[in-house]
PDB file of N, CA and C in Angstrom:
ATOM      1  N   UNK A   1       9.919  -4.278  35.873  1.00  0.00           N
ATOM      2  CA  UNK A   1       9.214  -3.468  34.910  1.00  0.00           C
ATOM      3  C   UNK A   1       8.659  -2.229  35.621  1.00  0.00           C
ATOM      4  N   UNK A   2       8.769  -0.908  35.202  1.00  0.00           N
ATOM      5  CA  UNK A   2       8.043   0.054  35.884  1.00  0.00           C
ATOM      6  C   UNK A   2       6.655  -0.155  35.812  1.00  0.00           C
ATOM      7  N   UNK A   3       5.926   0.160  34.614  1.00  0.00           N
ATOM      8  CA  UNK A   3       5.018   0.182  34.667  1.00  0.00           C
ATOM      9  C   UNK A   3       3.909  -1.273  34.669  1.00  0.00           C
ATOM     10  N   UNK A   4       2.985  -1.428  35.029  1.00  0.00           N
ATOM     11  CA  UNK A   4       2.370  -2.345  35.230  1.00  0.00           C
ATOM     12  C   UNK A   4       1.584  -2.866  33.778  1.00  0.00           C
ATOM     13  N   UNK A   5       2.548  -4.056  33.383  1.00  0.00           N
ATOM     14  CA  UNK A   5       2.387  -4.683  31.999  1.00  0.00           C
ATOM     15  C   UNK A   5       0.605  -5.809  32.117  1.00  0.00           C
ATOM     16  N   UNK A   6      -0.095  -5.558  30.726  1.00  0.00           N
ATOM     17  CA  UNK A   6      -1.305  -6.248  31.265  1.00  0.00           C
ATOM     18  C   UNK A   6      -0.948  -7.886  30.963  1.00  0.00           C
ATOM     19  N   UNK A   7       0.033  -8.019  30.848  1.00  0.00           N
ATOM     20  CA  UNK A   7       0.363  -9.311  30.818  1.00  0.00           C
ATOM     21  C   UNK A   7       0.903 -10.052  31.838  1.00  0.00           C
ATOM     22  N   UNK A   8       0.668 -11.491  32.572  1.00  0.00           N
ATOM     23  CA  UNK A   8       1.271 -11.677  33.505  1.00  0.00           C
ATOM     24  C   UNK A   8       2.829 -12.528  33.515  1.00  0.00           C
ATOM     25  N   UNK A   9       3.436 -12.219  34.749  1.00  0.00           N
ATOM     26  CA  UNK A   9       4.905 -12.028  34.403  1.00  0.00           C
ATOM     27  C   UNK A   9       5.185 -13.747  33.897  1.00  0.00           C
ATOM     28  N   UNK A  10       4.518 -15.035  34.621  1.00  0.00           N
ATOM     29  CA  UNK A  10       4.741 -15.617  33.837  1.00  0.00           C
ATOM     30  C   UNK A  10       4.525 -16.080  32.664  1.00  0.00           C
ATOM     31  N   UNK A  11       3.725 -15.336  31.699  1.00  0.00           N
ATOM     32  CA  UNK A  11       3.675 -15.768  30.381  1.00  0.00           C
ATOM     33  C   UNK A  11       5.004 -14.457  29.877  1.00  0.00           C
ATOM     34  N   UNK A  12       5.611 -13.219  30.369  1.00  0.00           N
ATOM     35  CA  UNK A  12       6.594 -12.705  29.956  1.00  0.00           C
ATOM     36  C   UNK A  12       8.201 -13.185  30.249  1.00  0.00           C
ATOM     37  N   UNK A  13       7.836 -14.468  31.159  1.00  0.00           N
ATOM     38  CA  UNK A  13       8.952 -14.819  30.953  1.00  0.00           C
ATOM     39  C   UNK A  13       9.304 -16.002  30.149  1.00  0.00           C
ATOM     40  N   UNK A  14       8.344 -16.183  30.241  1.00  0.00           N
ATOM     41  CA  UNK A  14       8.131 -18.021  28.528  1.00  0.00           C
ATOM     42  C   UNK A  14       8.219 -17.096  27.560  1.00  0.00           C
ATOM     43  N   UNK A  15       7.857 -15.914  27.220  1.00  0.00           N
ATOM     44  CA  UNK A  15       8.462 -15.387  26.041  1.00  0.00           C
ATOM     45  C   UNK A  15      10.013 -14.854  25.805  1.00  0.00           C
ATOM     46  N   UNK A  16      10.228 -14.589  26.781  1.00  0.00           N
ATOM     47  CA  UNK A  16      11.771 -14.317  26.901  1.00  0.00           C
ATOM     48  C   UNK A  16      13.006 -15.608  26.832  1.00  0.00           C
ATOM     49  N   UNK A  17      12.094 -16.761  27.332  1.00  0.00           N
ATOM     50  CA  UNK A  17      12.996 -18.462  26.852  1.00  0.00           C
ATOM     51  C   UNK A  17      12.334 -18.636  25.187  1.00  0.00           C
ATOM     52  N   UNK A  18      11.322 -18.409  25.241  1.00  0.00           N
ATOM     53  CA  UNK A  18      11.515 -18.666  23.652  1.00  0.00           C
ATOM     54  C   UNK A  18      12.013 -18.170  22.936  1.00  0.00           C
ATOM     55  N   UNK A  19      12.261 -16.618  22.889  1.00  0.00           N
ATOM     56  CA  UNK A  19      12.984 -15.986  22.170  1.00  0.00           C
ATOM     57  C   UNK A  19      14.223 -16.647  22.131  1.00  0.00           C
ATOM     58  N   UNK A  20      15.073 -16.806  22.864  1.00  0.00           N
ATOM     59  CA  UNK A  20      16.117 -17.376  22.980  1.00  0.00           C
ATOM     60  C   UNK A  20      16.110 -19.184  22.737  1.00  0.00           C
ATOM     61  N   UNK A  21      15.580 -19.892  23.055  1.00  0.00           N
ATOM     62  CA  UNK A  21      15.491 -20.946  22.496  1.00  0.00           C
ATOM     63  C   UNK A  21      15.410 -21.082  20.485  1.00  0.00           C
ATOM     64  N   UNK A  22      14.676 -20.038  20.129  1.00  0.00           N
ATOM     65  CA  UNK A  22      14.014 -20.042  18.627  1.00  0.00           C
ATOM     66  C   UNK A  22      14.706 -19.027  18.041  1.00  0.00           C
ATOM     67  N   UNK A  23      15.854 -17.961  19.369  1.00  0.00           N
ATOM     68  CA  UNK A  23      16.551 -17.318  18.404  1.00  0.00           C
ATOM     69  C   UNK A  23      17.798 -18.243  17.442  1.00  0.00           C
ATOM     70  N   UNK A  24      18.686 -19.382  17.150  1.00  0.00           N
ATOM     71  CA  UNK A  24      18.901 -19.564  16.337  1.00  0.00           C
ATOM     72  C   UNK A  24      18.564 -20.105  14.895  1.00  0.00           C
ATOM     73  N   UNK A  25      17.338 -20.121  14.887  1.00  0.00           N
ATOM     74  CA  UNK A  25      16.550 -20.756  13.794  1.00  0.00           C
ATOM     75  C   UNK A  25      15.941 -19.307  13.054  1.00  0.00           C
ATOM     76  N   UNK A  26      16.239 -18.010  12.842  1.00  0.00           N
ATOM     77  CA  UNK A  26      16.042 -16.890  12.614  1.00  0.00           C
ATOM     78  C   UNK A  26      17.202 -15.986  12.324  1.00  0.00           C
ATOM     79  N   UNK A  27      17.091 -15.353  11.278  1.00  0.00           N
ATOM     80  CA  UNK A  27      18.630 -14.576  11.023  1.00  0.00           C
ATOM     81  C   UNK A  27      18.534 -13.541  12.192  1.00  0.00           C
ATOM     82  N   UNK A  28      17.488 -13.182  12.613  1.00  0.00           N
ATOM     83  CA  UNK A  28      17.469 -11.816  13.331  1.00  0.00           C
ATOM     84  C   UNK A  28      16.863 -11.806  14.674  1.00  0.00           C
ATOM     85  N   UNK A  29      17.299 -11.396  15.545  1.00  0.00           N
ATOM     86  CA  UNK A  29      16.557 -11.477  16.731  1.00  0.00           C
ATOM     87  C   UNK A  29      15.189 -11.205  16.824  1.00  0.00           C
ATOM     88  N   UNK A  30      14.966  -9.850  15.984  1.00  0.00           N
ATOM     89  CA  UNK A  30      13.673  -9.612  15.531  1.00  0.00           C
ATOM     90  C   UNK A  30      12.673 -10.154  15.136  1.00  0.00           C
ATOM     91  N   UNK A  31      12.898 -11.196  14.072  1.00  0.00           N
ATOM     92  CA  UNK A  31      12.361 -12.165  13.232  1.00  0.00           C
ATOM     93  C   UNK A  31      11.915 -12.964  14.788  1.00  0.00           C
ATOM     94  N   UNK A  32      12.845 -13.877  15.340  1.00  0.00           N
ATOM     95  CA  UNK A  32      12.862 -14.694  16.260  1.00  0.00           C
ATOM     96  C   UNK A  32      11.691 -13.790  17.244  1.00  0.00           C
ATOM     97  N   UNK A  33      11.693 -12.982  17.684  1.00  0.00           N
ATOM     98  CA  UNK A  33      10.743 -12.323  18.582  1.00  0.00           C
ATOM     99  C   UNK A  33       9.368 -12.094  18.094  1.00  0.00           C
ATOM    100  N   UNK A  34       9.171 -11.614  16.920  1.00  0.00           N
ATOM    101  CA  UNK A  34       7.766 -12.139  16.148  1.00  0.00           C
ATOM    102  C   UNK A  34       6.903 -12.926  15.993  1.00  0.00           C
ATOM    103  N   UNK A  35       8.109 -14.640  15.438  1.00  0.00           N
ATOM    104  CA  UNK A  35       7.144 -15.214  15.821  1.00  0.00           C
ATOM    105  C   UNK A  35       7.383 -16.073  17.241  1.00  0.00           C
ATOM    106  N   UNK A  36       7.634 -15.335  18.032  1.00  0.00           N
ATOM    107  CA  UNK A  36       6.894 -15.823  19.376  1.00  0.00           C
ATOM    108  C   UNK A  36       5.779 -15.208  19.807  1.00  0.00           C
ATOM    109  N   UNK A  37       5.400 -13.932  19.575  1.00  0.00           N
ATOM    110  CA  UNK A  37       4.576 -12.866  19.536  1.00  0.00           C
ATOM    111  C   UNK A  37       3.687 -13.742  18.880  1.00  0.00           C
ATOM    112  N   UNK A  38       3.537 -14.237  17.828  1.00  0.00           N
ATOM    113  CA  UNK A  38       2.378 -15.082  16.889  1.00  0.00           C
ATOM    114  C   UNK A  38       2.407 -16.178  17.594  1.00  0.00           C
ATOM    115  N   UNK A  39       3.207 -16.955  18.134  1.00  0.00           N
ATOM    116  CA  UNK A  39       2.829 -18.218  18.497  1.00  0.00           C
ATOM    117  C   UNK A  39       1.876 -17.840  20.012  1.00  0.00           C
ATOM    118  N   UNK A  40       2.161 -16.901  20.879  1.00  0.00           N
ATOM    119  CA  UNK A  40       1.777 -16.656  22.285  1.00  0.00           C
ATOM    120  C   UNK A  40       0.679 -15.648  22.161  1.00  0.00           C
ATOM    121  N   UNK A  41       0.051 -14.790  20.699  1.00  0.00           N
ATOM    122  CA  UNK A  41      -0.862 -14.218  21.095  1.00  0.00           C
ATOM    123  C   UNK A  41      -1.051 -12.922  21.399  1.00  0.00           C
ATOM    124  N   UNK A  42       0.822 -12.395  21.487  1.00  0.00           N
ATOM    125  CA  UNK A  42       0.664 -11.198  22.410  1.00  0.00           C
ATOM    126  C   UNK A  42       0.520  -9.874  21.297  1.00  0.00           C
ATOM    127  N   UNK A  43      -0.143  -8.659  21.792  1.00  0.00           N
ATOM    128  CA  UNK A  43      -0.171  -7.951  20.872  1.00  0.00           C
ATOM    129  C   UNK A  43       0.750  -7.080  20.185  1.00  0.00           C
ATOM    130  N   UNK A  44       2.070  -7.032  20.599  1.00  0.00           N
ATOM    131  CA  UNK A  44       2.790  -6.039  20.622  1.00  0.00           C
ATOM    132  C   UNK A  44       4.370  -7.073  20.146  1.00  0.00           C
ATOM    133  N   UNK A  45       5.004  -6.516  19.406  1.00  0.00           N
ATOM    134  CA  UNK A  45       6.451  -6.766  19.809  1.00  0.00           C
ATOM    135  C   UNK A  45       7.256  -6.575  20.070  1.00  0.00           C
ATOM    136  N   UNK A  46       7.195  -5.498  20.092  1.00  0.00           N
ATOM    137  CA  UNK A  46       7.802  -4.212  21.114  1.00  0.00           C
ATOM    138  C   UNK A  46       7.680  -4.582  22.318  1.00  0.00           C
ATOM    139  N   UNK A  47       7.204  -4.982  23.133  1.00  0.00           N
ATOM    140  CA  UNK A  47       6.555  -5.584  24.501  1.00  0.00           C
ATOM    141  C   UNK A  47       7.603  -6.527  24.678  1.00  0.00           C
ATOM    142  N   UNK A  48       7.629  -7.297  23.737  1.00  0.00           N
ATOM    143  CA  UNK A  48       8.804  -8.637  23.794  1.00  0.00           C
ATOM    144  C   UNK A  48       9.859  -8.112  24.053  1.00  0.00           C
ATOM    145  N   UNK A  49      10.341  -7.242  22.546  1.00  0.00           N
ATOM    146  CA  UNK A  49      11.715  -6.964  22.638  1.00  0.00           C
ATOM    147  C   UNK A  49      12.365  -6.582  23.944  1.00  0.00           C
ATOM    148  N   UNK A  50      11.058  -5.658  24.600  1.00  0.00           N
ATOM    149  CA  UNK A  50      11.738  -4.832  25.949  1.00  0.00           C
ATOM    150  C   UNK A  50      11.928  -5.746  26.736  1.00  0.00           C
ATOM    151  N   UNK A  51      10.819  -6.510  27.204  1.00  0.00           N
ATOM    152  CA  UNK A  51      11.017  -7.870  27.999  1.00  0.00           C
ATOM    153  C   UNK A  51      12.551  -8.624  27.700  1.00  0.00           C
ATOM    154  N   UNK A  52      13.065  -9.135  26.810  1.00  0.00           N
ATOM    155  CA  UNK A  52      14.209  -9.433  26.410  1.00  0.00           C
ATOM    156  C   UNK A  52      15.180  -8.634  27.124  1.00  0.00           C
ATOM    157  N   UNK A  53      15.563  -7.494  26.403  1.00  0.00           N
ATOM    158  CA  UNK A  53      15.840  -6.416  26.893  1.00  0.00           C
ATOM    159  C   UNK A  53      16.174  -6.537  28.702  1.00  0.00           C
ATOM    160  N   UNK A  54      15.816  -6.491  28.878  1.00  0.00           N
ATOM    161  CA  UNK A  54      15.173  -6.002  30.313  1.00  0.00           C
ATOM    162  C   UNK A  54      15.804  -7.590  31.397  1.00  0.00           C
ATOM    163  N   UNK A  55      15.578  -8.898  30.383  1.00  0.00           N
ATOM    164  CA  UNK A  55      16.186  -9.894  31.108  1.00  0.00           C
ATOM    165  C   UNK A  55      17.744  -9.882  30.548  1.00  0.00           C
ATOM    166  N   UNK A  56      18.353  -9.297  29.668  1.00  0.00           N
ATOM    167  CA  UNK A  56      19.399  -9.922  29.218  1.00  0.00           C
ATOM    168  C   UNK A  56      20.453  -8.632  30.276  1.00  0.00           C
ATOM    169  N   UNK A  57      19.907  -7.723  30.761  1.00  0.00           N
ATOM    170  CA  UNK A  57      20.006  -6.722  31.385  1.00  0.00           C
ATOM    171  C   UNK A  57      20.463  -7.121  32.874  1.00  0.00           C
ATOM    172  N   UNK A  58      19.513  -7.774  33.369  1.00  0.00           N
ATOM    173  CA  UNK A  58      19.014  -8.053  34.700  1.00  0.00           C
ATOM    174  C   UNK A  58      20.479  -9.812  34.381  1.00  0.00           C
ATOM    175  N   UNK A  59      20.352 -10.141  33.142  1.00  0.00           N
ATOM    176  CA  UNK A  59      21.251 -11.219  33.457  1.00  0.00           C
ATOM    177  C   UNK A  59      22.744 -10.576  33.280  1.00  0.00           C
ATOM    178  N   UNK A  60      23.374  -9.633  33.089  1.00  0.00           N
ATOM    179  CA  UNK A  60      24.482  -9.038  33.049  1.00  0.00           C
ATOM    180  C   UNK A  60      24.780  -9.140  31.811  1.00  0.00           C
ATOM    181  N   UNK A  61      23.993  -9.659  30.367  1.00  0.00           N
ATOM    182  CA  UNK A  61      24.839  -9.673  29.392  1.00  0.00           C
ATOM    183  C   UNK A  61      24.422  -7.942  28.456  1.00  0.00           C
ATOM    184  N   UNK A  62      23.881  -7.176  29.015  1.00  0.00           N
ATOM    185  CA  UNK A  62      23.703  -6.191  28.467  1.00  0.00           C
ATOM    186  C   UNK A  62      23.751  -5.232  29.811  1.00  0.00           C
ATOM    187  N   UNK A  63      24.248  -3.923  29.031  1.00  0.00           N
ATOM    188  CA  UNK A  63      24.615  -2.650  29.915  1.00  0.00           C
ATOM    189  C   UNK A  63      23.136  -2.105  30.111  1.00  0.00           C
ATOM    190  N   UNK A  64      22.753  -1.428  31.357  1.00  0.00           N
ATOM    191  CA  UNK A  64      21.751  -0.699  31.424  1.00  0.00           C
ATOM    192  C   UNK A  64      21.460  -0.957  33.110  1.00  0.00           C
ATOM    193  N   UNK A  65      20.090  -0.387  33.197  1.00  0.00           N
ATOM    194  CA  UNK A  65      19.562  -0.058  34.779  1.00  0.00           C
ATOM    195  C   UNK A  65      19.315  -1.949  35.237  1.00  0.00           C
ATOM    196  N   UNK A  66      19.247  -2.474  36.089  1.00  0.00           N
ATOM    197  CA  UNK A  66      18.466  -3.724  36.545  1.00  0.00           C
ATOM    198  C   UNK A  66      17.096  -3.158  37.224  1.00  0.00           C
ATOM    199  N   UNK A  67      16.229  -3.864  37.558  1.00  0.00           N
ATOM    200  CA  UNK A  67      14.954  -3.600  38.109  1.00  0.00           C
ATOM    201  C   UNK A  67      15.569  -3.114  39.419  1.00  0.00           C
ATOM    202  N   UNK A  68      16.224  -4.104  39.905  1.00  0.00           N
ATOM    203  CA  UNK A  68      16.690  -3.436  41.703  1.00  0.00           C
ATOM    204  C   UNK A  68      17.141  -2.209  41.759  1.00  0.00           C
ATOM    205  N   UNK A  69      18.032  -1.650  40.351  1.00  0.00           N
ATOM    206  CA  UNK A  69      18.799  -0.576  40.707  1.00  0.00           C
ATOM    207  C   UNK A  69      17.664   0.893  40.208  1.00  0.00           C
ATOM    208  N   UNK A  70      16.733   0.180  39.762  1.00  0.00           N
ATOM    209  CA  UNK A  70      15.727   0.909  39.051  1.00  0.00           C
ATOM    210  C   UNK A  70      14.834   1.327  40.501  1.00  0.00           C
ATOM    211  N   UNK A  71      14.400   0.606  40.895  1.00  0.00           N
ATOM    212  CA  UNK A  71      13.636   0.599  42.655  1.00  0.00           C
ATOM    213  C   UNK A  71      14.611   1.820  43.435  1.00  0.00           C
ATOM    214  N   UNK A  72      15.854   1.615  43.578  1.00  0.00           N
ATOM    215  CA  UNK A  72      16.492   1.882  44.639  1.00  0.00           C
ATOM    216  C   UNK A  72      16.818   3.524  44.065  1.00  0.00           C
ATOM    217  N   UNK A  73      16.999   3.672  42.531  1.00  0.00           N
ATOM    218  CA  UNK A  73      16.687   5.318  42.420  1.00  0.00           C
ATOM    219  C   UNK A  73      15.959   5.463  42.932  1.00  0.00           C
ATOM    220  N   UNK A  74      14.569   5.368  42.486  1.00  0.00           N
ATOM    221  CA  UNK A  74      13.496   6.250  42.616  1.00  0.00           C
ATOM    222  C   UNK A  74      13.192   6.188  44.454  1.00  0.00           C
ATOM    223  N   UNK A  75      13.326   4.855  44.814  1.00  0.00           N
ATOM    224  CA  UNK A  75      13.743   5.729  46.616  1.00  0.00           C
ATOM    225  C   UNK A  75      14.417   6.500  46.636  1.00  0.00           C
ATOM    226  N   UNK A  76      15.288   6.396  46.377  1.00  0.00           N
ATOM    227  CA  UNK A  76      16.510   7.513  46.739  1.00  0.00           C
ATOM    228  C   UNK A  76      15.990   9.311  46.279  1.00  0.00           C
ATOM    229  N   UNK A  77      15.664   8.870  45.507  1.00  0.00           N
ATOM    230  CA  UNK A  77      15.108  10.449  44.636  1.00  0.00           C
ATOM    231  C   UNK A  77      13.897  10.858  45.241  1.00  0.00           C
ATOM    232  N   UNK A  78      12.765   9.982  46.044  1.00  0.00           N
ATOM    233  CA  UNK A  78      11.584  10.449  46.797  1.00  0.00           C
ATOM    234  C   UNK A  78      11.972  10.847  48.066  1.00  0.00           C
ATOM    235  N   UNK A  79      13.281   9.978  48.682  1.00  0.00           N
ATOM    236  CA  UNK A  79      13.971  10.526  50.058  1.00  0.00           C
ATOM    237  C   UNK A  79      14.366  12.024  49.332  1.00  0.00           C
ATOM    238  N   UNK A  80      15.302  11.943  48.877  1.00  0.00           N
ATOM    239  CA  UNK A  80      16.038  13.225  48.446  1.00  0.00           C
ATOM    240  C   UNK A  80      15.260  14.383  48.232  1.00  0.00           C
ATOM    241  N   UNK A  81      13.879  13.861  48.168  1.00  0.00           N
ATOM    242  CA  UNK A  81      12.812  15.534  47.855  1.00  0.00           C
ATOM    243  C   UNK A  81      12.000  15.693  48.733  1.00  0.00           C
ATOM    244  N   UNK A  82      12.141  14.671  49.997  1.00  0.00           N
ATOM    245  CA  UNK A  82      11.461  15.188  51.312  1.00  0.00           C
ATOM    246  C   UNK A  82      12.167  15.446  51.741  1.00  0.00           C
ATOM    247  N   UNK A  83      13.552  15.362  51.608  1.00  0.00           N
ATOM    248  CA  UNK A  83      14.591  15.941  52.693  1.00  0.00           C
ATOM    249  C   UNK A  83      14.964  17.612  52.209  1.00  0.00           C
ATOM    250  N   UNK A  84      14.578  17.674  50.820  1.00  0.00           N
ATOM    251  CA  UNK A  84      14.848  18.902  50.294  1.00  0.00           C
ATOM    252  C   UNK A  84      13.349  20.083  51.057  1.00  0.00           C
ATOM    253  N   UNK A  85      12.657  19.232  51.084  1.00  0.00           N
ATOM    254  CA  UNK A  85      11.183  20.133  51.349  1.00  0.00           C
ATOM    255  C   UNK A  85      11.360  20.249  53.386  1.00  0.00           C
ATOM    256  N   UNK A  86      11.867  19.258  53.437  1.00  0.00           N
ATOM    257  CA  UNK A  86      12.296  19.717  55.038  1.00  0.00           C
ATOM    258  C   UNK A  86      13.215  20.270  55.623  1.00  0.00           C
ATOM    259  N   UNK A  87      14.130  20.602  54.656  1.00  0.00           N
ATOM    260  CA  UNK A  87      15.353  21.757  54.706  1.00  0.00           C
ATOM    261  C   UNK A  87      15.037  23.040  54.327  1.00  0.00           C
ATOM    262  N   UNK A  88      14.161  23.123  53.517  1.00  0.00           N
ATOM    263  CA  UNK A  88      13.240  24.294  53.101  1.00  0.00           C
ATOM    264  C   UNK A  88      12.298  25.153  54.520  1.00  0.00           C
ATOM    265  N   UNK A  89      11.568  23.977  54.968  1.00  0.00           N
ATOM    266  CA  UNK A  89      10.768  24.801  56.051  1.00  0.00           C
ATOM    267  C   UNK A  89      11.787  24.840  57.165  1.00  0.00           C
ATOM    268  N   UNK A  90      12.648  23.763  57.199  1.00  0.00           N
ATOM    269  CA  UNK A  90      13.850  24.831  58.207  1.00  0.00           C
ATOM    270  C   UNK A  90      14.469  25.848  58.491  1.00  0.00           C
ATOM    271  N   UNK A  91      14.953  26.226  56.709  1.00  0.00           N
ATOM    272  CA  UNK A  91      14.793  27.756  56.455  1.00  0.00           C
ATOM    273  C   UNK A  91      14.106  28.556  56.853  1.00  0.00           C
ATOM    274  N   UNK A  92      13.071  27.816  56.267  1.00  0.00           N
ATOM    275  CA  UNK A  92      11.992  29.270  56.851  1.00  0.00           C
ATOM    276  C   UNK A  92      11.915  29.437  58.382  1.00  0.00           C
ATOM    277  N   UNK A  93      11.982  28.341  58.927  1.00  0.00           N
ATOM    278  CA  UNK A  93      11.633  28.416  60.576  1.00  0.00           C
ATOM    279  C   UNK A  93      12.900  29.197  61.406  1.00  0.00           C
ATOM    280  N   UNK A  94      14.438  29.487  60.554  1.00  0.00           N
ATOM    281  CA  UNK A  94      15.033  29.744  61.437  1.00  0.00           C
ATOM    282  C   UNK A  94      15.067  31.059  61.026  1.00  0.00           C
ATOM    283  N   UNK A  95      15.134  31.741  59.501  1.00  0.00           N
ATOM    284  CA  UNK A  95      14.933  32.815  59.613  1.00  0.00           C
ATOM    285  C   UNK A  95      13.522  33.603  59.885  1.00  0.00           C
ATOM    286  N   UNK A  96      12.413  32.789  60.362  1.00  0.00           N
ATOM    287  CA  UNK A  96      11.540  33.561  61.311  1.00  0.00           C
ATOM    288  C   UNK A  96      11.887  33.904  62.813  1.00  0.00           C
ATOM    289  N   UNK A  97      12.718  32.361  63.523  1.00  0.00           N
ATOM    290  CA  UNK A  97      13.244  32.893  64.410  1.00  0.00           C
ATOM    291  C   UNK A  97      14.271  33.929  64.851  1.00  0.00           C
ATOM    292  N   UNK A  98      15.031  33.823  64.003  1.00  0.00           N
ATOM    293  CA  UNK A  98      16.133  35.015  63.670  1.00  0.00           C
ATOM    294  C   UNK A  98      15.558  36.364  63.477  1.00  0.00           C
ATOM    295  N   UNK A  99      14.255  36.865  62.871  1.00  0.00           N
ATOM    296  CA  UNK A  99      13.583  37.683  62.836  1.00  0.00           C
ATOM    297  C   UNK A  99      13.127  38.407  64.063  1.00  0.00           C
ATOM    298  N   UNK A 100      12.837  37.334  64.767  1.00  0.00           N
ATOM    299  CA  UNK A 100      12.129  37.623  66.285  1.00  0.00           C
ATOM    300  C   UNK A 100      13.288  38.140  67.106  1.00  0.00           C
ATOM    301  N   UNK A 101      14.745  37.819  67.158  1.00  0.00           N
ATOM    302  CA  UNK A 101      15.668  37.775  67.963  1.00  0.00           C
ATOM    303  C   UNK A 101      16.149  39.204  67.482  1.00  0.00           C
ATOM    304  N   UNK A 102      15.447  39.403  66.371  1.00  0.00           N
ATOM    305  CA  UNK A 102      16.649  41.042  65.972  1.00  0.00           C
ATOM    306  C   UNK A 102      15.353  42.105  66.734  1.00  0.00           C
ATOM    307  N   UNK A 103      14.055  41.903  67.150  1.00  0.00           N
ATOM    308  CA  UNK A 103      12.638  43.068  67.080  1.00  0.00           C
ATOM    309  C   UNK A 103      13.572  43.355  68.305  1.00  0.00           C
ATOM    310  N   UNK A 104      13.588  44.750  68.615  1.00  0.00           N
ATOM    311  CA  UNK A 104      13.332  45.179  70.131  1.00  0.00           C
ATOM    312  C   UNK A 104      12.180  44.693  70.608  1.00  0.00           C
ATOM    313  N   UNK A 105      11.722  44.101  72.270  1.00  0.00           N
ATOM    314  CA  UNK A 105      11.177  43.728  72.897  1.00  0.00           C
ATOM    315  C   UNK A 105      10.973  44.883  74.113  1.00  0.00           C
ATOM    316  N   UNK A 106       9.421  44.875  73.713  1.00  0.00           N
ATOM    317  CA  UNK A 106       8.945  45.649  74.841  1.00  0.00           C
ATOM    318  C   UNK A 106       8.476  45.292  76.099  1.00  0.00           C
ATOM    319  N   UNK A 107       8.766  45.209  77.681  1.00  0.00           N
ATOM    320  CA  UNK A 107       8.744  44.896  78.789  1.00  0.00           C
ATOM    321  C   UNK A 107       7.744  45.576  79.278  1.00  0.00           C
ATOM    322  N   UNK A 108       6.748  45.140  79.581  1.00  0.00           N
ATOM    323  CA  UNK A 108       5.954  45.766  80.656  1.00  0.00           C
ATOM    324  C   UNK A 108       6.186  45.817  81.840  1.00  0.00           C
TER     325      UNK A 108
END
């Protein structure tokens, strides 16, 4: 999960077996996710759905990011913008030196 859910992960994952346990007794997945939402308390069902979501994801039966591959962007993308900001002052450092190498130099 990116962001830090105020729920803890194991009561989000007993909602994610119930959904699925109680999804055939429900025409709709939706329905089925509700009332687990009513039976567990939680405020949101939207919260569920994503949770669902998010495991059926992580279990390969749905297309999308996994948590690992979700982690390993955003390294990749925080490397990628210090390496951009340190290629930057390299720039700058060589065309200052390059600057210096073109002045005539005066010898005392």
């Amino acid at each position: 999960m990116s962001r830090r859910s105020p729920y803890p992960l194991e009561l989000r994952e007993r909602a994610v077996r119930m959904v699925a346990e109680v999804r055939p007794n429900y025409d709709t997945e939706f329905a089925a996710i509700k009332a687990v939402v009513a039976k567990l308390g939680i405020g949101s069902a939207e919260s569920v759905r994503k949770w669902v979501r998010q495991a059926q994801v992580e279990a390969g039966t749905r297309l999308g990011t996994t948590t690992e591959e979700s982690a390993e962007l955003k390294r990749l993308r925080r490397e990628n913008a210090e390496l951009k900001r340190a290629n930057e002052i390299l720039k700058a450092a060589a065309g200052f030196f390059a600057a210096e190498l073109d002045r005539p130099h005066r010898y005392s």
